[in-house]
PDB file of N, CA and C in Angstrom:
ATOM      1  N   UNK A   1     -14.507  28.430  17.751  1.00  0.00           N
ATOM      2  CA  UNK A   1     -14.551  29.041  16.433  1.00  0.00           C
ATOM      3  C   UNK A   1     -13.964  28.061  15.418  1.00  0.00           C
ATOM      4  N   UNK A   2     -14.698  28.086  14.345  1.00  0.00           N
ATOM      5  CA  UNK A   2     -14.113  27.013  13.526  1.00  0.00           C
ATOM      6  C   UNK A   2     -13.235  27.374  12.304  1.00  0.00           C
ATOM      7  N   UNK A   3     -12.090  26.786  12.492  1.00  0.00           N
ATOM      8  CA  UNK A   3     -10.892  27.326  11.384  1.00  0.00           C
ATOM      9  C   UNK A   3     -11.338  27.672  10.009  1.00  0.00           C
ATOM     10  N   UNK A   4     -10.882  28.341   9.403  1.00  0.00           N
ATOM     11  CA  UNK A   4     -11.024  28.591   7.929  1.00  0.00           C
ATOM     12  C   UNK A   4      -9.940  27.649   7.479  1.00  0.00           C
ATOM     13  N   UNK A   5     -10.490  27.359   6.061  1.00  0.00           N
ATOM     14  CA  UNK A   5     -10.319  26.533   5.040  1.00  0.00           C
ATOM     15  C   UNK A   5      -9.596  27.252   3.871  1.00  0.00           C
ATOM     16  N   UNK A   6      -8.164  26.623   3.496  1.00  0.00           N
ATOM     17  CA  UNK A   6      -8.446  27.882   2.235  1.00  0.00           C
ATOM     18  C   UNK A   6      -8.000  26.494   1.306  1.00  0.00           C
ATOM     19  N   UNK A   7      -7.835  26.408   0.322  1.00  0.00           N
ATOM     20  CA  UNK A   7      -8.019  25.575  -0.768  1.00  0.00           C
ATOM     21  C   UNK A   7      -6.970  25.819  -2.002  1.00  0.00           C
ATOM     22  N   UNK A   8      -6.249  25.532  -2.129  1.00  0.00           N
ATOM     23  CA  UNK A   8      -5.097  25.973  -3.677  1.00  0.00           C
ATOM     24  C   UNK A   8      -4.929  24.915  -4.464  1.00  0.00           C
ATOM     25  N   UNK A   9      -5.326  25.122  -5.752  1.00  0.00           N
ATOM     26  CA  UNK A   9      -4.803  23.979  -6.987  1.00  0.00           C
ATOM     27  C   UNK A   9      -4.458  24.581  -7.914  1.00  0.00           C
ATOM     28  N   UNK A  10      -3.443  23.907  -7.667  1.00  0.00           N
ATOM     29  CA  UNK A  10      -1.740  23.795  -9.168  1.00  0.00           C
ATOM     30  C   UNK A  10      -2.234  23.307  -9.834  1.00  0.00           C
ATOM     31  N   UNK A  11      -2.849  23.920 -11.117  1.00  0.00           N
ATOM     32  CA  UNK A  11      -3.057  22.888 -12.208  1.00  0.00           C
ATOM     33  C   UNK A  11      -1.715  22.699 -12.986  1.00  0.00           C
ATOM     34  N   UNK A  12      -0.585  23.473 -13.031  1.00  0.00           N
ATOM     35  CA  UNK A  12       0.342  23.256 -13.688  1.00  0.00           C
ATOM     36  C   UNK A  12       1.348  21.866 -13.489  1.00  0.00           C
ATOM     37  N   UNK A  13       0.758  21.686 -11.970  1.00  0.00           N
ATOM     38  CA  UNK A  13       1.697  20.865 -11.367  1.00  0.00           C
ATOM     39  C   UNK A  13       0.971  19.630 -10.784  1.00  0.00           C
ATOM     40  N   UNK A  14      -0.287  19.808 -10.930  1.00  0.00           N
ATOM     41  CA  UNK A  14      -1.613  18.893 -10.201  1.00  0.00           C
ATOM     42  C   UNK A  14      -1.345  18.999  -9.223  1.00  0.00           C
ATOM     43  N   UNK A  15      -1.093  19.647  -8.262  1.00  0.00           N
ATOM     44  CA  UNK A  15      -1.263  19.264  -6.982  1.00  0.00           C
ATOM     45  C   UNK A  15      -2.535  20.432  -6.130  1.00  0.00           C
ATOM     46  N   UNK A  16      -2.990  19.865  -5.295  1.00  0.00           N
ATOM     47  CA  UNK A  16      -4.325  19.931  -4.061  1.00  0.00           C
ATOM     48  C   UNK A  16      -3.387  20.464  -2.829  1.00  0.00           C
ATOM     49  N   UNK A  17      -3.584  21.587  -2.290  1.00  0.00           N
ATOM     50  CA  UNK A  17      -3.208  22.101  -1.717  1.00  0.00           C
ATOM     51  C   UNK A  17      -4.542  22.267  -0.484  1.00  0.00           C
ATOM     52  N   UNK A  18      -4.748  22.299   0.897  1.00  0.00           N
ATOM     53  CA  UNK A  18      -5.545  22.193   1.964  1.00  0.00           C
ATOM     54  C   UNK A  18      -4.797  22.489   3.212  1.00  0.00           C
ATOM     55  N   UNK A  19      -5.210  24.158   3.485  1.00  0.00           N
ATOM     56  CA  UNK A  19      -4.491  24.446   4.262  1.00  0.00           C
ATOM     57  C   UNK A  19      -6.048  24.925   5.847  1.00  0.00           C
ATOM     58  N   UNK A  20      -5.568  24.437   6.959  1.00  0.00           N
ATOM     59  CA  UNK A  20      -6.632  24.767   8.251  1.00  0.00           C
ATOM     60  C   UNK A  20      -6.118  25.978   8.895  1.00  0.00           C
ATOM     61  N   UNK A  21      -6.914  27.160   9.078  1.00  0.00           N
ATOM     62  CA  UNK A  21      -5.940  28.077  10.164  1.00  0.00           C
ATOM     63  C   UNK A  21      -5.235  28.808   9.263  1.00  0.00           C
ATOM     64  N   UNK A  22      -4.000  29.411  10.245  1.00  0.00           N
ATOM     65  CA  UNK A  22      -3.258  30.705   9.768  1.00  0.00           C
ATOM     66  C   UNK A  22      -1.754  29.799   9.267  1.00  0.00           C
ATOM     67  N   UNK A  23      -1.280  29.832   8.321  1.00  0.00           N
ATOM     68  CA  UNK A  23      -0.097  29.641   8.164  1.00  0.00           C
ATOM     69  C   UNK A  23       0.764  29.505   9.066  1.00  0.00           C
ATOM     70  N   UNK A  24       1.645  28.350   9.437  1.00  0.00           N
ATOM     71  CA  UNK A  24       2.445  28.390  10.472  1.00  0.00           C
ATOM     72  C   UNK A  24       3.357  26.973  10.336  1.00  0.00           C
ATOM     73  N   UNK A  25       4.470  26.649  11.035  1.00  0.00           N
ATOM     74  CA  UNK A  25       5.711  25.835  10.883  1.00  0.00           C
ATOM     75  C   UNK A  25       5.168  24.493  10.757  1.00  0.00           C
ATOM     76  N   UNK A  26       5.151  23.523   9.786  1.00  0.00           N
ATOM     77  CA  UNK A  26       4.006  22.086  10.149  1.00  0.00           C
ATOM     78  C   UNK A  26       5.037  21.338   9.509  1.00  0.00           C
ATOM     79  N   UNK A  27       5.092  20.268   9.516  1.00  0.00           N
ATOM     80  CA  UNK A  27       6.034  19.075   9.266  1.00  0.00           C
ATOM     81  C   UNK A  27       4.854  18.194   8.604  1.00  0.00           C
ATOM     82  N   UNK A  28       4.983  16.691   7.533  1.00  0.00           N
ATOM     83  CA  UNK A  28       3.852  16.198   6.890  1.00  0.00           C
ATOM     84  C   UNK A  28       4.430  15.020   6.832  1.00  0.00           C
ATOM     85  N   UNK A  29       3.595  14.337   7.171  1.00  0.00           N
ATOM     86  CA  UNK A  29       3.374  12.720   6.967  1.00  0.00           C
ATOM     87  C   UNK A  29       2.306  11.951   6.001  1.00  0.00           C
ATOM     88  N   UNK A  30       3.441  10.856   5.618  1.00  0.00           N
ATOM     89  CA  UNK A  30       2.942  10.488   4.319  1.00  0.00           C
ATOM     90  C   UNK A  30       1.552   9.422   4.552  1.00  0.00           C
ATOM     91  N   UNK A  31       0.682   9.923   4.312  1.00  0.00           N
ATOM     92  CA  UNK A  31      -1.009   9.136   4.276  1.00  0.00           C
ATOM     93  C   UNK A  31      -1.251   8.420   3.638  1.00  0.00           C
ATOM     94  N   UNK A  32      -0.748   8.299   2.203  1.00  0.00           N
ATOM     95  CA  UNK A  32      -0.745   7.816   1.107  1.00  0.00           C
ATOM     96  C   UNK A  32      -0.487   8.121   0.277  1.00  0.00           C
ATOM     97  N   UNK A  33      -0.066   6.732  -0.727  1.00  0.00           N
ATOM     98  CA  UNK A  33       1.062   7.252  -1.554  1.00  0.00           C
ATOM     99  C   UNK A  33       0.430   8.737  -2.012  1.00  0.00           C
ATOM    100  N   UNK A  34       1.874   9.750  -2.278  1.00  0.00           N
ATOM    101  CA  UNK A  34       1.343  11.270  -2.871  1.00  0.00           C
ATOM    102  C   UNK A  34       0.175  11.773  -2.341  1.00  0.00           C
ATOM    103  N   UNK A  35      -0.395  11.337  -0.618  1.00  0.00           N
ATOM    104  CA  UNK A  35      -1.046  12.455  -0.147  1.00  0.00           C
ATOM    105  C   UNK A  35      -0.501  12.444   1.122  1.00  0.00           C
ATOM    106  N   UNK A  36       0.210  13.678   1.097  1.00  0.00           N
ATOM    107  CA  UNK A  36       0.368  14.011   2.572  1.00  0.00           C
ATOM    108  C   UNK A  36      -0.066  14.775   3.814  1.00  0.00           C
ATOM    109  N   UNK A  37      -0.345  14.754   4.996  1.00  0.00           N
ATOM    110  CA  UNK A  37      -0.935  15.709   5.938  1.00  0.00           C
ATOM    111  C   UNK A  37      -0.097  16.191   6.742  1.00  0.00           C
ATOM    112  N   UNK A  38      -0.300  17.864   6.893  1.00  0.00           N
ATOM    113  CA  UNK A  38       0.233  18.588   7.847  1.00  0.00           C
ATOM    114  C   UNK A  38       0.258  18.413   8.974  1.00  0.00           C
ATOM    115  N   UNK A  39       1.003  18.619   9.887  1.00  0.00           N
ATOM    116  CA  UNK A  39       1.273  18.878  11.294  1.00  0.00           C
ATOM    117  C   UNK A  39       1.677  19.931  12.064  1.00  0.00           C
ATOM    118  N   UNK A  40       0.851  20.561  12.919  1.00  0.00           N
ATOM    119  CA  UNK A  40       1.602  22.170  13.851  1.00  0.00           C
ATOM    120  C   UNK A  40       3.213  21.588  14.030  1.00  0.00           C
ATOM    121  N   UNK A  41       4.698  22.031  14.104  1.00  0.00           N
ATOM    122  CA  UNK A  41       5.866  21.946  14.956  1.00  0.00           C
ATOM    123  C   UNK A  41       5.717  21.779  15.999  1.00  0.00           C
ATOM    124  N   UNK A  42       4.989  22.842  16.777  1.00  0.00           N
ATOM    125  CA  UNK A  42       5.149  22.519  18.194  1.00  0.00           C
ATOM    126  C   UNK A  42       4.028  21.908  18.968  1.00  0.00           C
ATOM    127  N   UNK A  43       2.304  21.931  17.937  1.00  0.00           N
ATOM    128  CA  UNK A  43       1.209  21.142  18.789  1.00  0.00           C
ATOM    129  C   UNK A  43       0.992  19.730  18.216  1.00  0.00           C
ATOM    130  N   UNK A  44       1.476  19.052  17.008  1.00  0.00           N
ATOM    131  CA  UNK A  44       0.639  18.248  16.228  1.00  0.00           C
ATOM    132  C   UNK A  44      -0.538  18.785  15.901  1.00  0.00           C
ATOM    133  N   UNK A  45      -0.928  19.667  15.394  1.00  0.00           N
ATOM    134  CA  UNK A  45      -2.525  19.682  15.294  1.00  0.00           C
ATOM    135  C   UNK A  45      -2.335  20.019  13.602  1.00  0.00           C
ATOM    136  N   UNK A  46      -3.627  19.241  13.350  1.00  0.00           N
ATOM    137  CA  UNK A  46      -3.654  19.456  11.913  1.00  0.00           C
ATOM    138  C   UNK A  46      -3.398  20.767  11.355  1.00  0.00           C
ATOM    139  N   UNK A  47      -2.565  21.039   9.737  1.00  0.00           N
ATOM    140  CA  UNK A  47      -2.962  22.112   9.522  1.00  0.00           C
ATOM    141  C   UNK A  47      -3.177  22.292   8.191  1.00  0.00           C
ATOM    142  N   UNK A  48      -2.880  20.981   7.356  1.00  0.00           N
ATOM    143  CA  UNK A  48      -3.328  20.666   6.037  1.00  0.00           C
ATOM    144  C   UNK A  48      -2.812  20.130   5.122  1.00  0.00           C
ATOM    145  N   UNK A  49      -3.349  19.544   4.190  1.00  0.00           N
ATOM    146  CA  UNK A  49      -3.205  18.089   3.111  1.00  0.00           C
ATOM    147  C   UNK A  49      -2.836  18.864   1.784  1.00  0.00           C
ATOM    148  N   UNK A  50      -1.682  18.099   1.322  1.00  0.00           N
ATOM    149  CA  UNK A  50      -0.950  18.155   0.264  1.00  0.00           C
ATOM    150  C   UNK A  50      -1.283  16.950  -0.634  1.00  0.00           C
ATOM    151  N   UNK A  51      -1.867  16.703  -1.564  1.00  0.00           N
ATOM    152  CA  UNK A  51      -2.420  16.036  -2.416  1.00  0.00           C
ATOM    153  C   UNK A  51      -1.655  15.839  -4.041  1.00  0.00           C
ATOM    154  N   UNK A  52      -0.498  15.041  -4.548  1.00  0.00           N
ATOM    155  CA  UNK A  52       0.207  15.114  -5.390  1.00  0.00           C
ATOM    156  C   UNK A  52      -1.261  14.556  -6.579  1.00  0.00           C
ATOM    157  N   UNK A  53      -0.724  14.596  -8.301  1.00  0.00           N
ATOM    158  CA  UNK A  53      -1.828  13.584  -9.090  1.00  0.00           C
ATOM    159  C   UNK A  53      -2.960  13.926  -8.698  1.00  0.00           C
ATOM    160  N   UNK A  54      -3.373  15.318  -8.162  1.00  0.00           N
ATOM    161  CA  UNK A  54      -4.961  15.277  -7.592  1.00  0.00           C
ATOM    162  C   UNK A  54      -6.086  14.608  -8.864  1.00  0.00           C
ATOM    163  N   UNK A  55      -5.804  15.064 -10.207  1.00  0.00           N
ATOM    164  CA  UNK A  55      -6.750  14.895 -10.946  1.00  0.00           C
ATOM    165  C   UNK A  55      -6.710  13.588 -11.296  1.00  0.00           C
ATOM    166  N   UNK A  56      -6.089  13.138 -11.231  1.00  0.00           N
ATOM    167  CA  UNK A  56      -6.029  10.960 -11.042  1.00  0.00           C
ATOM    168  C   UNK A  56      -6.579  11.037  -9.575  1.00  0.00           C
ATOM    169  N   UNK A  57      -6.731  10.958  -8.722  1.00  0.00           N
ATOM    170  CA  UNK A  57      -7.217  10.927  -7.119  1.00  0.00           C
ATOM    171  C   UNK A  57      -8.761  11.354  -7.246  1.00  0.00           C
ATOM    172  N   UNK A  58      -8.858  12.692  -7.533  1.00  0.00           N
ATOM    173  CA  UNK A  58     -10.176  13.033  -7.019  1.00  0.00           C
ATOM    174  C   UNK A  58     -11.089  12.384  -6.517  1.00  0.00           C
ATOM    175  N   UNK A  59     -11.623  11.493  -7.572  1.00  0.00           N
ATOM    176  CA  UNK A  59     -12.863  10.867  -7.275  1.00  0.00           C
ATOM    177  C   UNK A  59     -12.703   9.259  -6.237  1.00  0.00           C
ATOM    178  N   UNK A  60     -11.055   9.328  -5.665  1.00  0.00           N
ATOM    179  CA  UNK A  60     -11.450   8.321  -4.880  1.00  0.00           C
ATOM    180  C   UNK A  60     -11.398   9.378  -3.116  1.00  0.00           C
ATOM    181  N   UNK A  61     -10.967  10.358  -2.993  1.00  0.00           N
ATOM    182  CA  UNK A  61     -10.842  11.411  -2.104  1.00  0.00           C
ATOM    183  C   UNK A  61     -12.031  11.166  -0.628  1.00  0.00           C
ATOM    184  N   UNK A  62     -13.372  10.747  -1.504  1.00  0.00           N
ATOM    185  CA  UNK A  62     -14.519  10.773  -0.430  1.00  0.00           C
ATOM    186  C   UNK A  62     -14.379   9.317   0.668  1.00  0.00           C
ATOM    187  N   UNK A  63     -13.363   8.368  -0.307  1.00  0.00           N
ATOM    188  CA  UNK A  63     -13.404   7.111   0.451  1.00  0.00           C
ATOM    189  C   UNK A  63     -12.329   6.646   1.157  1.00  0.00           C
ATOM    190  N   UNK A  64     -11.453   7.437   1.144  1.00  0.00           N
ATOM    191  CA  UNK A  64      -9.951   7.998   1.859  1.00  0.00           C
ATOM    192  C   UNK A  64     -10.755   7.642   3.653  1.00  0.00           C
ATOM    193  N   UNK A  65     -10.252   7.257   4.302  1.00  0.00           N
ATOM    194  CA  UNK A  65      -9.928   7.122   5.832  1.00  0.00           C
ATOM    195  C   UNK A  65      -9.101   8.851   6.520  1.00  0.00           C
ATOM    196  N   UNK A  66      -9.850   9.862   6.314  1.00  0.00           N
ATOM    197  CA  UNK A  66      -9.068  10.785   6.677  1.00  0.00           C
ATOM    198  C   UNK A  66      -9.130  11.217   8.062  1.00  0.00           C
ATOM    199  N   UNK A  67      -8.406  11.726   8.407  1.00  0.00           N
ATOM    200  CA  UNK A  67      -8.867  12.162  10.083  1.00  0.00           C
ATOM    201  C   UNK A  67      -9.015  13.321  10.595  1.00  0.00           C
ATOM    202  N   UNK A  68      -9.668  13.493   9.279  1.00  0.00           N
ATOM    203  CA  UNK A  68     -10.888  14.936   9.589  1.00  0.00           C
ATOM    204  C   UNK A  68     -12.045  14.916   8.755  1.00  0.00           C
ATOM    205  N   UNK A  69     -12.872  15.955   8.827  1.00  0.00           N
ATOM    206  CA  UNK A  69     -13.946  16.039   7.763  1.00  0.00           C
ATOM    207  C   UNK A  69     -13.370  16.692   6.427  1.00  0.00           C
ATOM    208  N   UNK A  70     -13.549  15.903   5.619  1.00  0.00           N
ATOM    209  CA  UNK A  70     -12.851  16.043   3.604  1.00  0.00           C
ATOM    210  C   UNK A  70     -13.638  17.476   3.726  1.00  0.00           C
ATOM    211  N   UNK A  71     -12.803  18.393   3.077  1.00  0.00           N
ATOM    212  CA  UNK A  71     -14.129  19.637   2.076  1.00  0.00           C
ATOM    213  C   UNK A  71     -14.252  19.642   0.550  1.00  0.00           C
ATOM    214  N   UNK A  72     -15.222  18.039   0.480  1.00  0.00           N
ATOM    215  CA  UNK A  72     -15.202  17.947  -0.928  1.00  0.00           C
ATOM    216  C   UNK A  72     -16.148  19.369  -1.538  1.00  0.00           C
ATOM    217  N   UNK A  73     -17.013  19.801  -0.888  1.00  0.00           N
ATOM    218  CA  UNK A  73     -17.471  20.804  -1.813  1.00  0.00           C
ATOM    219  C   UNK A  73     -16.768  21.753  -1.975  1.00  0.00           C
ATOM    220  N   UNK A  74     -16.101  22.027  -1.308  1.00  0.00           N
ATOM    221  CA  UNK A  74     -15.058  23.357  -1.272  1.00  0.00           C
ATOM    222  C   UNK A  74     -14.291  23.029  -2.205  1.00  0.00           C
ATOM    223  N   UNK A  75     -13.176  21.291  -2.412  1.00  0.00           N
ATOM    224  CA  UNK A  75     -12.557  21.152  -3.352  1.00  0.00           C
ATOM    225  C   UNK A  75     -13.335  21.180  -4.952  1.00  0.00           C
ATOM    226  N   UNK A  76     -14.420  21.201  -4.921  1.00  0.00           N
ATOM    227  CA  UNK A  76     -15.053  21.006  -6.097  1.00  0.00           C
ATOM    228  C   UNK A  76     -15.087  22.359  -6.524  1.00  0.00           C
ATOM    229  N   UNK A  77     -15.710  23.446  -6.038  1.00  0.00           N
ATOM    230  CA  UNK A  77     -15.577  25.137  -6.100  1.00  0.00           C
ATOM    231  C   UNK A  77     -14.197  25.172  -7.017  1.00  0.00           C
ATOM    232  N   UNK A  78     -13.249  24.903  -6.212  1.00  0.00           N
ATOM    233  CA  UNK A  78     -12.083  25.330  -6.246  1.00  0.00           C
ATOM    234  C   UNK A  78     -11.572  24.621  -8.132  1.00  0.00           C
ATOM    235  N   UNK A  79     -11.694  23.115  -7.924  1.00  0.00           N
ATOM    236  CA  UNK A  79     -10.993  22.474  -9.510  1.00  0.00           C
ATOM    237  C   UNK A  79     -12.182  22.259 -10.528  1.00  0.00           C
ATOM    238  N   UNK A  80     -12.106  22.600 -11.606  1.00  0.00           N
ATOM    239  CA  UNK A  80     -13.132  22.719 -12.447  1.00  0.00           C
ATOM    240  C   UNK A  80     -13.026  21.484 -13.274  1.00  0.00           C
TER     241      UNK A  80
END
């Protein structure tokens, strides 16, 4: 079954919020500068990307080395 996606942007604060799955304890490592990715506590398994400056970022997002599949359309839905 494939995780749900849910998607949150701070415009107050710019930040890209990308969460996989159900909410749960994750620790984050820094990917690049001001983007960071989640980690399960107890599995490592992804659980979602924290994105500082998203609206300076966006448009380089698709060419990012990520180590999963991006949901640029989903992020696009989501920031206007």
């Amino acid at each position: 079954m494939k995780e749900q996606v849910k998607i949150h942007y701070d415009e107050e604060c710019d930040v890209l919020y990308i969460s996989f799955g159900e909410p749960r304890p994750s620790y984050a490592e820094d990917f690049e500068d001001g983007v960071y990715i989640r980690y399960d506590m107890e599995t490592d398994a992804l659980t979602g990307v924290t994105i500082l400056d998203f609206s300076k970022r966006k448009n380089e997002l698709k060419n990012m080395p990520w180590p999963f599949t991006f949901p640029t359309e989903s992020v696009n839905e989501v920031v206007h």
